[in-house]
PDB file of N, CA and C in Angstrom:
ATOM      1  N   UNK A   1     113.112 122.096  77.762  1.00  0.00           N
ATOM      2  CA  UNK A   1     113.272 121.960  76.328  1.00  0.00           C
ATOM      3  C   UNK A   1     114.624 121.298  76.047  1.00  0.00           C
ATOM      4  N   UNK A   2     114.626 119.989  75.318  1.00  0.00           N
ATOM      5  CA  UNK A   2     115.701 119.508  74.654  1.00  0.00           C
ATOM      6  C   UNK A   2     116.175 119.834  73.367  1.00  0.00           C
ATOM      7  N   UNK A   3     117.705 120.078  73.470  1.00  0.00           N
ATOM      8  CA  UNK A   3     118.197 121.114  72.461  1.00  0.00           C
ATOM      9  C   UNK A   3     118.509 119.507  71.516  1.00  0.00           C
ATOM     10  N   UNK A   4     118.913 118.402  71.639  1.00  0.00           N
ATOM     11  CA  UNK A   4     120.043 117.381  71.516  1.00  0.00           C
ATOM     12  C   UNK A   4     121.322 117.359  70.846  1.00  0.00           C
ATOM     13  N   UNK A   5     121.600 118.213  72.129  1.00  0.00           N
ATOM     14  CA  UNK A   5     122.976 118.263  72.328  1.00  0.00           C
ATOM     15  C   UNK A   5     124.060 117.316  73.290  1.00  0.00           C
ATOM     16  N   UNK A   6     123.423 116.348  73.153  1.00  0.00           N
ATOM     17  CA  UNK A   6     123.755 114.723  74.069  1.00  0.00           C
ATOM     18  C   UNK A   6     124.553 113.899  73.000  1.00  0.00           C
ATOM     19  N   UNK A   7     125.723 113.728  73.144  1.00  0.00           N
ATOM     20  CA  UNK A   7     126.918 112.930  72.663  1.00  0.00           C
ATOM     21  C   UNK A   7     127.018 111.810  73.744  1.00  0.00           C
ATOM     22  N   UNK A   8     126.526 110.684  73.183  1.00  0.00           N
ATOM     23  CA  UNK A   8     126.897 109.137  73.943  1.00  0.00           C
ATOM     24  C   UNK A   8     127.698 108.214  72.738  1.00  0.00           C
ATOM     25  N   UNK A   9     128.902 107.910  72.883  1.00  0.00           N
ATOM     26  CA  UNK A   9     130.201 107.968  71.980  1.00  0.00           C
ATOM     27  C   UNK A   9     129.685 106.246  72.658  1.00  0.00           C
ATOM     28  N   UNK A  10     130.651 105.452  71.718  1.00  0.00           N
ATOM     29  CA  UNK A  10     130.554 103.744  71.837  1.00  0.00           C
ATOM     30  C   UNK A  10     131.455 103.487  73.153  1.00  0.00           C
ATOM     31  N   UNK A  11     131.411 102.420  73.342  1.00  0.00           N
ATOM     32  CA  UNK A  11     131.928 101.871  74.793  1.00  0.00           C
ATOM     33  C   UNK A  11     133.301 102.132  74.478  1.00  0.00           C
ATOM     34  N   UNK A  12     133.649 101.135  73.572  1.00  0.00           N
ATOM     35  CA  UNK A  12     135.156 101.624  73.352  1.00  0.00           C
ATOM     36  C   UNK A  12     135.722 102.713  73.605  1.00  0.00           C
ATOM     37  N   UNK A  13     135.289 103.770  73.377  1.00  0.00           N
ATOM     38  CA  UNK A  13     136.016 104.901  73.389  1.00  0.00           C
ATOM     39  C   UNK A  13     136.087 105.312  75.076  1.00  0.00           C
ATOM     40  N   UNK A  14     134.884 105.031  75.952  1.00  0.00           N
ATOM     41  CA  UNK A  14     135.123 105.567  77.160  1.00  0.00           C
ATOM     42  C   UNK A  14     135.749 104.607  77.919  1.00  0.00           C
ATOM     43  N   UNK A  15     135.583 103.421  77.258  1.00  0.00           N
ATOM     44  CA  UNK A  15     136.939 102.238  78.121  1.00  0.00           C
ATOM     45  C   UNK A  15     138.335 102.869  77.435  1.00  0.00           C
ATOM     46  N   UNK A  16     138.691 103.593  76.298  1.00  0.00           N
ATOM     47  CA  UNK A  16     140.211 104.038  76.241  1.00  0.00           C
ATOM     48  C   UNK A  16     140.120 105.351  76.544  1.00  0.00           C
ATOM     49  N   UNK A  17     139.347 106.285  77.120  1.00  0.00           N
ATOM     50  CA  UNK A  17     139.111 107.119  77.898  1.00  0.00           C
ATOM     51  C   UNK A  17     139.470 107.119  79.037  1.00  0.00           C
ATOM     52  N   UNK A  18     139.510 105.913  80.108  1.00  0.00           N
ATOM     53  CA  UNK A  18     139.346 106.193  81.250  1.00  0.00           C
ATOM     54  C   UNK A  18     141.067 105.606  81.769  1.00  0.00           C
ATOM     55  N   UNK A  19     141.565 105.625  80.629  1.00  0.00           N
ATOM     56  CA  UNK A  19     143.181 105.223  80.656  1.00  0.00           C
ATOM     57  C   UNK A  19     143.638 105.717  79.686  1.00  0.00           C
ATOM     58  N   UNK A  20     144.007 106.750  79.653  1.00  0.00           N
ATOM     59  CA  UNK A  20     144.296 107.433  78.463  1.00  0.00           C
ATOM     60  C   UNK A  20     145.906 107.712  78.639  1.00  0.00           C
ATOM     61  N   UNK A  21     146.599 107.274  76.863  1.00  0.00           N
ATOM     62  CA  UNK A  21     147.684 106.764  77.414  1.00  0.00           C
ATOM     63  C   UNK A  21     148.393 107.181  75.732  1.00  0.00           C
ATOM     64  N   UNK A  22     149.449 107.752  75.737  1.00  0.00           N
ATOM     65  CA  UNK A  22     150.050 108.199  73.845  1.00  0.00           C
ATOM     66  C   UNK A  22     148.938 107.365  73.009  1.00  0.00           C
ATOM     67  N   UNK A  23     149.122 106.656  73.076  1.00  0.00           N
ATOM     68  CA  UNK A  23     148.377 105.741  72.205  1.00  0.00           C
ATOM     69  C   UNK A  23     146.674 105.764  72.168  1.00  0.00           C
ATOM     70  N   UNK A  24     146.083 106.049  73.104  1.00  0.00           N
ATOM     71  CA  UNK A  24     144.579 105.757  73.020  1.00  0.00           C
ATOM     72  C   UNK A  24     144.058 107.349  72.932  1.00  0.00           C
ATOM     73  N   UNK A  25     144.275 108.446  72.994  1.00  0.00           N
ATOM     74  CA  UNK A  25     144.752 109.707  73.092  1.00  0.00           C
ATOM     75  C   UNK A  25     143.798 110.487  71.499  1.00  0.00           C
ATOM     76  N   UNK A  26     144.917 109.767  70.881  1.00  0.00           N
ATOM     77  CA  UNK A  26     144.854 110.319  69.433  1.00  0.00           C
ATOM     78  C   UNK A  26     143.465 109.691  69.109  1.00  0.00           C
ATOM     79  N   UNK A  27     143.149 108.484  69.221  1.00  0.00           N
ATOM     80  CA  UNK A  27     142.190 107.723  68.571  1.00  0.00           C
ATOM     81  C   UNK A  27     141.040 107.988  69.375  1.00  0.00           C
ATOM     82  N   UNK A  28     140.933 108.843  70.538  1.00  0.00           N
ATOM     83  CA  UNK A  28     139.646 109.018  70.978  1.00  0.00           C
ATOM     84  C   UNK A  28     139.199 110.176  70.542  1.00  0.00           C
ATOM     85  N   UNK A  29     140.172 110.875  69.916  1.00  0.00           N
ATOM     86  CA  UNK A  29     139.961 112.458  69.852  1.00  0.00           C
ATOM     87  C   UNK A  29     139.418 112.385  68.244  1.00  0.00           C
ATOM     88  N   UNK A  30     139.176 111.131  68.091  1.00  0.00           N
ATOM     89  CA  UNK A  30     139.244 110.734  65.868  1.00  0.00           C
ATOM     90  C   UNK A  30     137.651 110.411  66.258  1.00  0.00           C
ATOM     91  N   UNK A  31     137.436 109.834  67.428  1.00  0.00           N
ATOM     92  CA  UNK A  31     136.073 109.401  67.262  1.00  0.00           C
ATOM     93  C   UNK A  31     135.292 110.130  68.071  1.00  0.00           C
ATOM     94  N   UNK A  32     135.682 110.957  68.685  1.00  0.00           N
ATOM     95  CA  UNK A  32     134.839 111.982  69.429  1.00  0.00           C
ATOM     96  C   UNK A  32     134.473 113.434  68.918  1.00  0.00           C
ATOM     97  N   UNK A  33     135.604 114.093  68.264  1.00  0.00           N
ATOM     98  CA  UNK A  33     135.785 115.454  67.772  1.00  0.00           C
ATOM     99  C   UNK A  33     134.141 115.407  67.133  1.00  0.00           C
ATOM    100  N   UNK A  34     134.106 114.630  66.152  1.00  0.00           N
ATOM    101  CA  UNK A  34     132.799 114.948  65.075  1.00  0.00           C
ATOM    102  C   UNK A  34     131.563 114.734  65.744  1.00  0.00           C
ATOM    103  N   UNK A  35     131.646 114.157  66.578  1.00  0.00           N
ATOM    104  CA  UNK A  35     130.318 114.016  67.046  1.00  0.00           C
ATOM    105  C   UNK A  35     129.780 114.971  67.755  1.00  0.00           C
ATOM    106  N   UNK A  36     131.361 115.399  68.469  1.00  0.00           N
ATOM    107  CA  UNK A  36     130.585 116.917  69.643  1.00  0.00           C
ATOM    108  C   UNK A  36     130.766 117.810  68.954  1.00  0.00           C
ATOM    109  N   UNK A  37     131.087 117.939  67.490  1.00  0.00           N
ATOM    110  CA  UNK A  37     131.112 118.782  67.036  1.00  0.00           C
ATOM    111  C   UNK A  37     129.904 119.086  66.136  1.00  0.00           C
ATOM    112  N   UNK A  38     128.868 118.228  66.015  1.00  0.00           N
ATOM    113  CA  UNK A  38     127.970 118.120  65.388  1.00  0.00           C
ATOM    114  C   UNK A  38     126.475 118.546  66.094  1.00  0.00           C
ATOM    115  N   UNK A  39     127.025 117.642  67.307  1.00  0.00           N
ATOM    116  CA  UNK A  39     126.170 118.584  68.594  1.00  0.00           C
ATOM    117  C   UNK A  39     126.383 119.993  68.697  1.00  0.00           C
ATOM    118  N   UNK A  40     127.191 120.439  68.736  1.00  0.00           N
ATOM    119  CA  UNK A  40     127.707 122.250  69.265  1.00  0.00           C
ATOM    120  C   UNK A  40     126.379 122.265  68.137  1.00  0.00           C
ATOM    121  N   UNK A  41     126.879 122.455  66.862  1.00  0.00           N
ATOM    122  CA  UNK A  41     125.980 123.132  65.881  1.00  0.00           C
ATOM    123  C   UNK A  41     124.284 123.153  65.701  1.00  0.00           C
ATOM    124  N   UNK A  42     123.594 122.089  66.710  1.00  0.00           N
ATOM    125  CA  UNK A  42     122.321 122.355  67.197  1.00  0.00           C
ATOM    126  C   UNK A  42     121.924 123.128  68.070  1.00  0.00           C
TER     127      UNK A  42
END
């Protein structure tokens, strides 16, 4: 049984993900927070 609780965030974010650096940090956490947070609640 699928709950969909599957967060697949835009490329961008896991290309400044995978170098995460002061700067790319803040702005992944702006475009990620809501989404997995939207998931939790299913």
């Amino acid at each position: 049984m699928t709950q969909g609780r599957a967060v697949y965030l835009d490329q961008q974010v896991g290309g400044a993900m995978s170098v995460p650096t002061v700067l790319t940090l803040p702005w992944v956490a702006d475009q990620s927070v809501g989404p997995i947070s939207e998931a939790a609640k299913r």
